[in-house]
C-alpha atoms as a PDB file:
ATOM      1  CA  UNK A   1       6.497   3.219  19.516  1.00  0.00           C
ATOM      2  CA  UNK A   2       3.945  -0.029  19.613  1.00  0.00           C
ATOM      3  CA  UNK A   3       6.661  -1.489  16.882  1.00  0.00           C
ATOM      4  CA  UNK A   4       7.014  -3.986  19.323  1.00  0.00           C
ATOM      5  CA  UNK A   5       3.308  -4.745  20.642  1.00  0.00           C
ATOM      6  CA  UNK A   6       2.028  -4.764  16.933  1.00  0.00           C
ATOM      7  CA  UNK A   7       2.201  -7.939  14.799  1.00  0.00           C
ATOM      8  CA  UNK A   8       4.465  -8.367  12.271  1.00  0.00           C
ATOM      9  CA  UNK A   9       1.911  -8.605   9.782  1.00  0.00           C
ATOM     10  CA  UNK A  10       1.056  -4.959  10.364  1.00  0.00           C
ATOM     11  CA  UNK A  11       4.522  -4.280   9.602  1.00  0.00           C
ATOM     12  CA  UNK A  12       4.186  -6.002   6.179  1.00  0.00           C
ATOM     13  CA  UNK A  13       1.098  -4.055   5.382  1.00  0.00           C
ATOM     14  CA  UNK A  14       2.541  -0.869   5.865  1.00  0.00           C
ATOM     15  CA  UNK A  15       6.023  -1.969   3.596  1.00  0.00           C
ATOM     16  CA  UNK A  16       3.947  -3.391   1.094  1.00  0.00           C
ATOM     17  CA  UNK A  17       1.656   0.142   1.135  1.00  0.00           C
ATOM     18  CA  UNK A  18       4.753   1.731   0.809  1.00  0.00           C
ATOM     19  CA  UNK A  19       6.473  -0.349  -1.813  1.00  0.00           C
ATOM     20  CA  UNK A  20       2.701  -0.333  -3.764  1.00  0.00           C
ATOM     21  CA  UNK A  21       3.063   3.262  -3.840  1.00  0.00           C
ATOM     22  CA  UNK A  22       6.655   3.520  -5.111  1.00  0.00           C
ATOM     23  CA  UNK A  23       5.490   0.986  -7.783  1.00  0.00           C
ATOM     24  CA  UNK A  24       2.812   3.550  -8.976  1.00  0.00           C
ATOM     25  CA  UNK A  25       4.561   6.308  -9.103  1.00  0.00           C
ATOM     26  CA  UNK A  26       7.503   4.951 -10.719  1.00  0.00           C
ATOM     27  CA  UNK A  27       4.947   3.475 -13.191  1.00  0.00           C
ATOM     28  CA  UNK A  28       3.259   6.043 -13.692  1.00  0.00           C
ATOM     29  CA  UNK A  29       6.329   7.825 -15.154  1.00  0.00           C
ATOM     30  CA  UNK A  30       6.492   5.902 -17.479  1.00  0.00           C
ATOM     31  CA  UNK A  31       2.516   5.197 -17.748  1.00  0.00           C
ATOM     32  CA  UNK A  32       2.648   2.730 -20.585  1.00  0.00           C
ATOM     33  CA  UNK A  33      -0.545   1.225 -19.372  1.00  0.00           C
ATOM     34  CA  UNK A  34      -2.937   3.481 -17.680  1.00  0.00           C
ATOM     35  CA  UNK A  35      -4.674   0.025 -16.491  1.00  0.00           C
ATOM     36  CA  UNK A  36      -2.245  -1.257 -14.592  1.00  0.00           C
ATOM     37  CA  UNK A  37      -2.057   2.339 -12.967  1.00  0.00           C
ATOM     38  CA  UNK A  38      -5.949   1.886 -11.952  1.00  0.00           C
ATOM     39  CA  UNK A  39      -5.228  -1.988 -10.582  1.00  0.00           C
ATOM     40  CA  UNK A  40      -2.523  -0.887  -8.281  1.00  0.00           C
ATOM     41  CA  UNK A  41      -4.480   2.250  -7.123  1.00  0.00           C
ATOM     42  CA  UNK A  42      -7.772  -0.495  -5.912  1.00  0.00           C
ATOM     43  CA  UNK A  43      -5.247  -2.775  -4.812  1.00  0.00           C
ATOM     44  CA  UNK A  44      -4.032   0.193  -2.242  1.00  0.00           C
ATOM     45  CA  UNK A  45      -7.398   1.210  -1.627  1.00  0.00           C
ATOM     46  CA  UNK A  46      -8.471  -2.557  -0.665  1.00  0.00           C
ATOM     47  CA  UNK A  47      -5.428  -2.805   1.772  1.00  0.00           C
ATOM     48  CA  UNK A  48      -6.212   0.575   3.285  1.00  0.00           C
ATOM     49  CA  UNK A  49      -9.884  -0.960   3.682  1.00  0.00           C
ATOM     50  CA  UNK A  50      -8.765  -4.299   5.089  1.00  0.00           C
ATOM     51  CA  UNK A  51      -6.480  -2.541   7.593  1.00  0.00           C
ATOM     52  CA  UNK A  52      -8.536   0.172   9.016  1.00  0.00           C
ATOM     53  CA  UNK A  53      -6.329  -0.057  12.182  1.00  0.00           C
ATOM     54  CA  UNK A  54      -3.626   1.266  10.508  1.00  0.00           C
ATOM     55  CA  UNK A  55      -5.455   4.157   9.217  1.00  0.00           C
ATOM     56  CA  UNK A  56      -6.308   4.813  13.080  1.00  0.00           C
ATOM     57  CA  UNK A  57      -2.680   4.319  14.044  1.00  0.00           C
END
């Protein structure tokens, strides 16, 4: 709807969530390093927390 308005950096943000997520679940199928789990888990949390707008949107 506000595709257009918003900036394309939003749009990255919300790939990059997206891909993030992907990347943890498909690594955590195969969870050969629980660490690397717990990275990519802050990492989402510290976008979500840098982007609050998108949590509003």
């Amino acid at each position: 709807m506000l595709a257009d308005d918003s900036p394309p950096p939003n749009l990255s943000a919300k790939s990059l969530r997206l891909a993030a997520l992907s990347s943890i679940l498909w690594r955590r199928r195969d969870s050969i390093n629980g660490r690397q789990t717990c990275v990519y888990m802050s990492h989402l949390i510290g976008s979500n927390a840098e982007d609050p707008n998108e949590t509003v949107s």
